[in-house]
Each structure stands twice: as C-alpha cells, then as structure tokens.
Protein backbone atom coordinates (compact mmCIF):
# COMPACT_ATOMS: atom_id res chain seq x y z
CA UNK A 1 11.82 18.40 18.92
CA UNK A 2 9.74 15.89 16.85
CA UNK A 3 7.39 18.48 14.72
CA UNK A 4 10.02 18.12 12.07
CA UNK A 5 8.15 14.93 11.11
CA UNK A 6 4.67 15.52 10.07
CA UNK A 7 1.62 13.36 8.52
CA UNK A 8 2.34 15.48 4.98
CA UNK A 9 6.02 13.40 5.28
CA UNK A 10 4.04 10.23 5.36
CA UNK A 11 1.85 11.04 2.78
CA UNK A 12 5.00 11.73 0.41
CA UNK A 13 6.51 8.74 1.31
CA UNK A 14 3.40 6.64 0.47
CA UNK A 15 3.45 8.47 -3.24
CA UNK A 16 7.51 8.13 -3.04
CA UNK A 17 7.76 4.05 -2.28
CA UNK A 18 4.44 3.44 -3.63
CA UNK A 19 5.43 0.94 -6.80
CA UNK A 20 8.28 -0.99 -5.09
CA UNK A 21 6.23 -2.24 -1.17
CA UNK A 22 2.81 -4.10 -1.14
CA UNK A 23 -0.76 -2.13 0.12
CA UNK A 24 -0.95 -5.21 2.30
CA UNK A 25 -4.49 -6.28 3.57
CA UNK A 26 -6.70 -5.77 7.07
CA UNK A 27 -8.61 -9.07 7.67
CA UNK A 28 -11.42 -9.10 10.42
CA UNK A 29 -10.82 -11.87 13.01
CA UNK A 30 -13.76 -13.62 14.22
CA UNK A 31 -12.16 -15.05 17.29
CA UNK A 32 -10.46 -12.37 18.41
CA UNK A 33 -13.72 -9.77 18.43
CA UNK A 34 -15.48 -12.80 20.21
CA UNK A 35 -12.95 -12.83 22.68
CA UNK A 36 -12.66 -8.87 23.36
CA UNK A 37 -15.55 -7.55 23.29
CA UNK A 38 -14.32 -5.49 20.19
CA UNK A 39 -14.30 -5.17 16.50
CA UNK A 40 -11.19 -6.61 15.76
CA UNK A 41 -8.61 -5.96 12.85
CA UNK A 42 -5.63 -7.24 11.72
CA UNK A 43 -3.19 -5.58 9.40
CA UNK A 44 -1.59 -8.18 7.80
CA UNK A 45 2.21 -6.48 7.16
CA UNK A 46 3.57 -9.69 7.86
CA UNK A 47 2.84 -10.16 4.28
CA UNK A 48 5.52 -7.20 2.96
CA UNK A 49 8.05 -8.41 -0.01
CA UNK A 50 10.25 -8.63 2.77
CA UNK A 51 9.06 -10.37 5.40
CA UNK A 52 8.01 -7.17 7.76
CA UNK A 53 7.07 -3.13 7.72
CA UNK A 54 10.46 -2.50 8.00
CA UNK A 55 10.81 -2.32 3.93
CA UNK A 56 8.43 1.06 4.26
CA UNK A 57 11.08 2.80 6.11
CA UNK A 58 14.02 1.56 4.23
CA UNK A 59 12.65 2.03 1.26
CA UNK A 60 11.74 5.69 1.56
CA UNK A 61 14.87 6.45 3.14
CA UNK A 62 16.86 5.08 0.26
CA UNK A 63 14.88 6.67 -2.16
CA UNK A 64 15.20 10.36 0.02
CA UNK A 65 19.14 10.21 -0.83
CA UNK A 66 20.84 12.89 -2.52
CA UNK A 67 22.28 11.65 -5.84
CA UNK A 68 25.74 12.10 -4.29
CA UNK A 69 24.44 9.96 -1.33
CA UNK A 70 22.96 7.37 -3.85
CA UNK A 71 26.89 7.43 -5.76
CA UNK A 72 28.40 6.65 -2.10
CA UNK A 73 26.38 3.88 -1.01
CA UNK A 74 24.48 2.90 2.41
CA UNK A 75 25.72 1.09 5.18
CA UNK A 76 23.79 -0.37 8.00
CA UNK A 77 24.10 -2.58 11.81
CA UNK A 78 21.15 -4.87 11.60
CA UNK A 79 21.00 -8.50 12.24
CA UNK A 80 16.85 -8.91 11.02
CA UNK A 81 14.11 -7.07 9.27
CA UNK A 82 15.80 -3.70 9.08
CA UNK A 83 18.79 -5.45 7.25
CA UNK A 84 16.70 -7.41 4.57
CA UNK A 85 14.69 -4.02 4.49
CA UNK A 86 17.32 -2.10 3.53
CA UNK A 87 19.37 -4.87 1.56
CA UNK A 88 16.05 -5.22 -1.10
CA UNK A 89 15.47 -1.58 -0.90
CA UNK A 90 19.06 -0.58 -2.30
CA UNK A 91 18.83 -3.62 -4.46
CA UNK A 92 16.04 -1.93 -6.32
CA UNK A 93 17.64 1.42 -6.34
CA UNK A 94 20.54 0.35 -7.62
CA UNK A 95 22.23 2.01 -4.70
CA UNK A 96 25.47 -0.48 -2.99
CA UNK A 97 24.48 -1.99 0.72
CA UNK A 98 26.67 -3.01 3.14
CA UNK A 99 25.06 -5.15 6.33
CA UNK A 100 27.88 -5.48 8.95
CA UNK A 101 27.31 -7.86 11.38
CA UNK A 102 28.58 -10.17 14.03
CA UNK A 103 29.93 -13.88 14.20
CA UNK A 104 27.74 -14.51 16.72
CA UNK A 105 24.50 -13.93 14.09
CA UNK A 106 22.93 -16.91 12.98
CA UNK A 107 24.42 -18.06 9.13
CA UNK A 108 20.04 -18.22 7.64
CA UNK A 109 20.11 -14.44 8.95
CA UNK A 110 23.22 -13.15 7.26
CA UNK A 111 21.97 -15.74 4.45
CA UNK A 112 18.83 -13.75 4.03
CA UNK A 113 20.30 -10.30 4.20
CA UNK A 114 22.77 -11.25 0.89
CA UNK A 115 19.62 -13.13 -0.74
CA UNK A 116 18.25 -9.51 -1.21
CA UNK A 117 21.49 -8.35 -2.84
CA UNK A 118 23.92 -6.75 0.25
CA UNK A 119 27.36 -7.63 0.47
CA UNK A 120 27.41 -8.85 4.38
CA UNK A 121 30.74 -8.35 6.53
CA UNK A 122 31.27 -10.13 9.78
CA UNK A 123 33.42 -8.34 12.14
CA UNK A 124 33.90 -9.09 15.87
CA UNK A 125 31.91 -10.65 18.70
CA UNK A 126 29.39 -8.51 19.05
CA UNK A 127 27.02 -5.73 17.28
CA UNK A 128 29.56 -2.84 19.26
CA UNK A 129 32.50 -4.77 17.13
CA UNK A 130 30.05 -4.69 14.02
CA UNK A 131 29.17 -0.64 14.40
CA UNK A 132 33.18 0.18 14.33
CA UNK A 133 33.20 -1.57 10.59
CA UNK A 134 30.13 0.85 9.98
CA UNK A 135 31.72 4.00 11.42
CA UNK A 136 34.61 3.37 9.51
CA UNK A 137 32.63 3.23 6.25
CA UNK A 138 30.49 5.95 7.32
CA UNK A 139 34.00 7.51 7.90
CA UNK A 140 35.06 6.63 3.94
CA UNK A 141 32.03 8.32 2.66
CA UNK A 142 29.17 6.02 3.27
CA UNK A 143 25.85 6.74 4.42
CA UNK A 144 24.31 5.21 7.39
CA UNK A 145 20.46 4.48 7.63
CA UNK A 146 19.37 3.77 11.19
CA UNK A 147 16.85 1.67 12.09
CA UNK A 148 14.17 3.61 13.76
CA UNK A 149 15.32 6.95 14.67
CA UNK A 150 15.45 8.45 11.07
CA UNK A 151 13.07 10.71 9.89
CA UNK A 152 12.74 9.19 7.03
CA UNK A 153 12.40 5.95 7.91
CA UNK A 154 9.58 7.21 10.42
CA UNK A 155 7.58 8.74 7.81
CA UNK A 156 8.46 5.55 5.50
CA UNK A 157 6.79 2.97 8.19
CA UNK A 158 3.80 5.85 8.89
CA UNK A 159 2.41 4.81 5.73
CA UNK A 160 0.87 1.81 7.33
CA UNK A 161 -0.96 4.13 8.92
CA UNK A 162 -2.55 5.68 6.03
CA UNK A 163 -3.36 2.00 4.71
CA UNK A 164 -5.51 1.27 8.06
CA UNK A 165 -7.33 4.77 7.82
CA UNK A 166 -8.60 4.02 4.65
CA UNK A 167 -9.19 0.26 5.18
CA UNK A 168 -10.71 0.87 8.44
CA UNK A 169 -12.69 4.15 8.52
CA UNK A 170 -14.58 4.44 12.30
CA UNK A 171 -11.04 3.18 13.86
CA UNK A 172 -11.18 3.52 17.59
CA UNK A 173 -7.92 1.48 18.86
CA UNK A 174 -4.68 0.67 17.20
CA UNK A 175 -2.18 -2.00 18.89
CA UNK A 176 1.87 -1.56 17.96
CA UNK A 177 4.56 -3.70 18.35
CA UNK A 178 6.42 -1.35 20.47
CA UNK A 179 10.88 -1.49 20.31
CA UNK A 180 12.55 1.75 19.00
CA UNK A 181 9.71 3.33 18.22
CA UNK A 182 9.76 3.87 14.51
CA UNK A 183 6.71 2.12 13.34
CA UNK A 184 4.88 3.24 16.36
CA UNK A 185 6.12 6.98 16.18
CA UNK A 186 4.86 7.09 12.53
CA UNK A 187 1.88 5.35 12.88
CA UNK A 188 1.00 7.63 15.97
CA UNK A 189 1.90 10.73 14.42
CA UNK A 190 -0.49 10.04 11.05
CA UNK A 191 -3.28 8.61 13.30
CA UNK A 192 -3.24 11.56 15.59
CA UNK A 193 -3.19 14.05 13.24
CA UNK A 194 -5.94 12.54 11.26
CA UNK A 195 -8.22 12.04 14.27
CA UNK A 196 -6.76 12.85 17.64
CA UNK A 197 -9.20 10.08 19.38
CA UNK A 198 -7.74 7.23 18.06
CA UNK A 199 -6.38 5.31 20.65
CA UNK A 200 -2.67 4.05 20.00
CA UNK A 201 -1.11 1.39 22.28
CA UNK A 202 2.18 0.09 21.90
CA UNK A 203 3.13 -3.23 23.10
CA UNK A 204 6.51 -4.81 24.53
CA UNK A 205 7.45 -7.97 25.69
CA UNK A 206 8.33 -8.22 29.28
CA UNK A 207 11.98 -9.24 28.97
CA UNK A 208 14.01 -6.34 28.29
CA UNK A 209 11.59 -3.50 26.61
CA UNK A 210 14.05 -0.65 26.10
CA UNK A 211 11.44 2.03 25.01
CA UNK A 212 9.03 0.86 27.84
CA UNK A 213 11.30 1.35 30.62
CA UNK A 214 13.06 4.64 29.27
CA UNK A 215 9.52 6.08 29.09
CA UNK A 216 9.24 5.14 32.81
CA UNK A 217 12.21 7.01 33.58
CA UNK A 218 11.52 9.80 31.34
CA UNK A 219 14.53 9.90 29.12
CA UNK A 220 16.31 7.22 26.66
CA UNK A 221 18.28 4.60 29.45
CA UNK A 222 20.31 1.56 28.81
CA UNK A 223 17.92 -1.61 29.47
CA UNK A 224 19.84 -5.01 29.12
CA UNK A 225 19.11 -6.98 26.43
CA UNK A 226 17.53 -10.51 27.54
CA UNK A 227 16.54 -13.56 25.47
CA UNK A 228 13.38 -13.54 24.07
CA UNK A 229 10.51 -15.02 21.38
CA UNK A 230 10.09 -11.48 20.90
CA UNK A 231 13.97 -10.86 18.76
CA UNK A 232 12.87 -8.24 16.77
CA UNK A 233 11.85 -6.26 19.74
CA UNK A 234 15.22 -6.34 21.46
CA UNK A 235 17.74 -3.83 21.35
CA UNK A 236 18.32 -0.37 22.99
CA UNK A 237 16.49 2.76 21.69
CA UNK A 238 19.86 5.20 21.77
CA UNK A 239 21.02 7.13 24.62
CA UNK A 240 21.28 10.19 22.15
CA UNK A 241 17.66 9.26 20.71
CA UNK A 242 16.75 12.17 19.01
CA UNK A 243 12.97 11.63 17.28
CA UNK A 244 11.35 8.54 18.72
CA UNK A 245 11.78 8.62 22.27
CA UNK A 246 9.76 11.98 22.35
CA UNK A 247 7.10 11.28 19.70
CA UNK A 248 6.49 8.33 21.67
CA UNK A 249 6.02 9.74 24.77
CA UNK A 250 4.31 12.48 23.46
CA UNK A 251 1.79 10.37 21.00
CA UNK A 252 1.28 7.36 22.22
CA UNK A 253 -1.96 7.00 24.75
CA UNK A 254 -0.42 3.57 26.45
CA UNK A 255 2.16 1.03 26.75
CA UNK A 256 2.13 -2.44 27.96
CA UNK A 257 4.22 -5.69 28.86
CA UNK A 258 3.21 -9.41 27.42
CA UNK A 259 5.08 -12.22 28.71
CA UNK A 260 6.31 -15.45 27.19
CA UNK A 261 4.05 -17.42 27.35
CA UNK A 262 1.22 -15.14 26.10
CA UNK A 263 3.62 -14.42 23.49
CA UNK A 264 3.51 -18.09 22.45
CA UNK A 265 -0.02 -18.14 22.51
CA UNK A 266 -0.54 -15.37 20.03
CA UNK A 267 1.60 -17.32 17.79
CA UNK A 268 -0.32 -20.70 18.26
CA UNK A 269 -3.64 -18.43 18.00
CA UNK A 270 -2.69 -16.81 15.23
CA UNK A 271 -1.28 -20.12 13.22
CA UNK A 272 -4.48 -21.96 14.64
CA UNK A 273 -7.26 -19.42 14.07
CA UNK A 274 -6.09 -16.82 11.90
CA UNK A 275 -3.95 -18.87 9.12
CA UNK A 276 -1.12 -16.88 9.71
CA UNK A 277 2.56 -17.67 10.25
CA UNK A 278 4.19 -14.85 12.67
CA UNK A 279 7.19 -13.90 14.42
CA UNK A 280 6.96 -13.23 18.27
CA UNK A 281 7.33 -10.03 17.30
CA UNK A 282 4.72 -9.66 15.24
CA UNK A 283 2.07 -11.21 17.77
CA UNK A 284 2.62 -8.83 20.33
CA UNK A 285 -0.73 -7.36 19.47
CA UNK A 286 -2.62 -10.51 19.37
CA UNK A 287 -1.19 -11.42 22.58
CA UNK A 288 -2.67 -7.75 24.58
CA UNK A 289 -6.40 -8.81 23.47
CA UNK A 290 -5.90 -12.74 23.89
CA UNK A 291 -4.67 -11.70 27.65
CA UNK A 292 -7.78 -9.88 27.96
CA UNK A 293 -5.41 -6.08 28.68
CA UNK A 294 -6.79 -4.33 26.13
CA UNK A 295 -10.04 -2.61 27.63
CA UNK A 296 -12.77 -1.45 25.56
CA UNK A 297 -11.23 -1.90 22.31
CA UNK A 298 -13.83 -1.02 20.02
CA UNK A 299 -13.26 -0.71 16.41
CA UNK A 300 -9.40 -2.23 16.57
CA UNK A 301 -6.78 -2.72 14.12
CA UNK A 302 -3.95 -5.36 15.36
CA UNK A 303 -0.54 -4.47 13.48
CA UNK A 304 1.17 -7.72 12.38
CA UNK A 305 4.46 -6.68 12.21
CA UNK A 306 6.59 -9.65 10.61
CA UNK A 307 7.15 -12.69 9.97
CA UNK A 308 10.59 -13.55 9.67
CA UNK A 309 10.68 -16.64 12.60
CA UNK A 310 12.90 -19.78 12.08
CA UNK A 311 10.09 -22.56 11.24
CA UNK A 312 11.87 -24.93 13.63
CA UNK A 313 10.67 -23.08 16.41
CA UNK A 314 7.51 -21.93 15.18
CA UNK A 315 6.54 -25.48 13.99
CA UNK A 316 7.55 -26.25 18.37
CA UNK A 317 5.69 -23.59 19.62
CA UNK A 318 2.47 -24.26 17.20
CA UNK A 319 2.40 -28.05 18.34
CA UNK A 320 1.89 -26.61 21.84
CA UNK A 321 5.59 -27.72 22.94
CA UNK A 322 6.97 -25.87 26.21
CA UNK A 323 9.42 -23.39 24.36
CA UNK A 324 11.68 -21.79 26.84
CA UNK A 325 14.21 -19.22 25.21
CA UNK A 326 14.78 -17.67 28.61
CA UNK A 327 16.81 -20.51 29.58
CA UNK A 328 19.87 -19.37 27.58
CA UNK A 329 19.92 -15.94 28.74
C-alpha cells in the first residue's frame, strides 16, 4: 500500500534538494481566468535547470542513496526529461550515470542527456533492447532509479506541491499532466493532506493514456503506445506498479482526455498569450480550461510541466500550421 509515502517525505525532500533545483514561479493568466470563469494559475516548472519537474524527483532520489549506492553508480531507461533529470542530478553529486537507450531515439535527445554529464549507450531497436543493457548493469552492481514509481522520486516531484501551497494560499483546483503518475501522486498526496478539498485533476492526452485507461479497468494494463504531441506522456505505467497506480486512484478527484488539436492550441495559447515556450506535455493543463472541461475551477493552479519540445515543431505549430503527428503512427 501507498501510506509508505507521506507529505513529511516531501517536506524532507524540499530541505534535501533544496540548493541544487529552482523555487520556480506561479504567474496569474489573464486570459485564461477570462476564459474559465476561474482564478487561474500557472506554475511555471517549465522553467527547472533542466527543462521539466522531473529534476525534483531525480534529484532527491540521488541524493537518498546509501554511500555504497552513491560508490556503485545509477543507471536509468529514459529517452526525455527523466534522463536529463537524472543525468544533471548525478552530475552534481558526483555520483556515475548511465542513460541506455535505443537507436531509434532521436541524436538532440541522447545529445542532451550527455550535455548534463551521463555516459549514453545505445543498444537495440527498441526501449525492451535498451532495459536488458540496464538489467545487466543493475545485475553488476548498479542502481536503477525509475521514473515514476519510486518513492523517492514521488516525494522528490511532491515538492511542487509545497511551492503552490505557499504561492497560492485559498487553492481550490489543481490541473496535472497525468502519465505514470509520479508528479501527480506526489502532488496529490501533499495537497490532500494539507487540505483534503483541494481538487486535483490529472490530465492525459487521448492517444494512448496508460494511467487513464488502467484506472478504468482498475488495475495497471498494457495500453499501446501511439504517436503523439504529447511524448512525454507516453509510455506504460508497469504491470507490477507498485506506488502510483494506487495513490492515483486513491487521491486523485478526476481524470480527463485532451485531443490533438486542443493540445496544439494550448501550445499556440500559451506561446501567444502567456510568453511561454512548452512541450505538449506540458500544456495538457492549459488545454482542459481552453476546452472549456474544467467546471467550476475556482482558485486554479495549471502545472506546466516542461519544456523540452524540438523548436522545429513548435515554431509549426505556433504559426498555426496543421501539425499531424498521428500520421506516422
């Protein structure tokens, strides 16, 4: 069961990574409260050294090692935010990262991850060929960070949480990028325990949302992975899921499905209106109150999750170009 994790684990982790992630803002949008009815929010974690929240989790996961664990080294499967999250994170601890990854991942990706000090290995065809490399180091001695499904990482991203609490006192509604369920699990768990009103909604894209449907079926299911402005959001949850499928279910008030094309406008809105370059990912919540399916949102922060997008496509998408990623997949 999830009560392993608590709000106390979050609050450690915020003293714990405190001097090596940003306290990144909450700016009010104009347009969007206009537009909703509400009092709307957004927390700007776009903005994190690396590109995306994922840094809390990694960070505080890294920094939770044993020193034997530190001496060994992490390894980790990621091809995005978690990687660079964990790459920087070890970089600063002085702990050795290894990314492994597929061919098939594009070269500014694996570029990234090594810019942020991880040695990157490319095995196989696939991320199933890349997690053999990483049992077999796990095998050697290595230690593997997942992730979402880590407690540690879960009380490393709940310290957004803690952020919005104080920046927005009165909060009524909180909006989540919803895909394993780590940012949303810890974010839930501190908000609920803090004031068990708050509303939390977590937010998928239509096109393959793993947590979304396993929550429909009431355990962790295999949900195939489609193409999608929404990358960061892919991926399966983990048929052995052992912390976020049931904080999830258990903390989360609502979950809900935006489609491509409202995903694209949250990222035109958001360049347009807000100043703000984001990934699809990281509009998710932007793209629930522009489609008017957020009801009485009230007091509402908007998580910005990241904003790790190739500018090619963003600059296409922006300039109000048809952008059709469904087309390859």
């Amino acid at each position: 069961m999830h009560s392993q994790i608590t709000h106390q684990d979050s609050i450690a982790a915020r003293a714990r990574i405190a001097d090596r992630i940003r306290q990144t803002p909450v700016t009010a949008s104009a347009s969007l409260s206009e537009l909703s009815g509400g009092d709307i929010w957004l927390k700007l974690e776009q903005g994190q050294i690396t590109g995306s929240f994922k840094l809390r989790g990694a960070t505080n996961a890294v920094l939770s090692l044993t020193p034997e664990q530190r001496e060994s080294g992490v390894v980790g499967v990621s091809t995005g935010n978690h990687g660079r999250g964990l790459a920087y994170a070890c970089a600063q601890a002085g702990v050795r990262c290894i990314i492994a990854m597929s061919e098939l991942v594009p070269q500014n990706k694996v570029d990234g991850i090594r810019a942020h000090g991880a040695e990157v290995r490319i095995v196989g065809r696939s991320q199933d060929d890349a997690q053999v490399e990483v049992d077999k180091l796990v095998a050697d001695g290595m230690v593997m960070l997942p992730p979402f499904d880590h407690p540690d990482i879960i009380a490393g991203q709940g310290t957004v949480a803690l952020e919005i609490l104080e920046q927005c006192p009165d909060l009524e509604t909180v909006l989540v990028p919803l895909s394993g369920g780590g940012l949303i699990s810890g974010v839930a768990m501190v908000m609920k325990a803090v004031n068990p009103e708050i509303r939390v909604i977590g937010i998928s894209m239509q096109r393959g949302a793993a947590m979304y449907e396993s929550l429909k079926a009431g355990k962790p299911i295999l949900v195939e992975e489609k193409a999608t402005l929404a990358d960061s959001l892919g991926g399966g949850i983990g048929l052995e899921n052992a912390h976020t499928f049931a904080m999830t279910r258990d903390l989360v008030d609502e979950t809900l499905l935006v489609s491509e094309a409202e995903i694209a406008a949250a990222i035109r809105h958001a360049y347009w209106r807000e100043r703000q370059i984001i990934e699809g990912s990281g509009s998710v919540s932007i793209a629930a109150l522009l489609s008017g399916k957020i009801t009485n949102p009230g007091r509402c922060v908007a998580l910005i999750s990241g904003q790790n997008i190739d500018m090619g496509l963003h600059h296409r998408i922006v300039s109000g170009e048809d952008v059709d990623v469904t087309a390859e997949g």
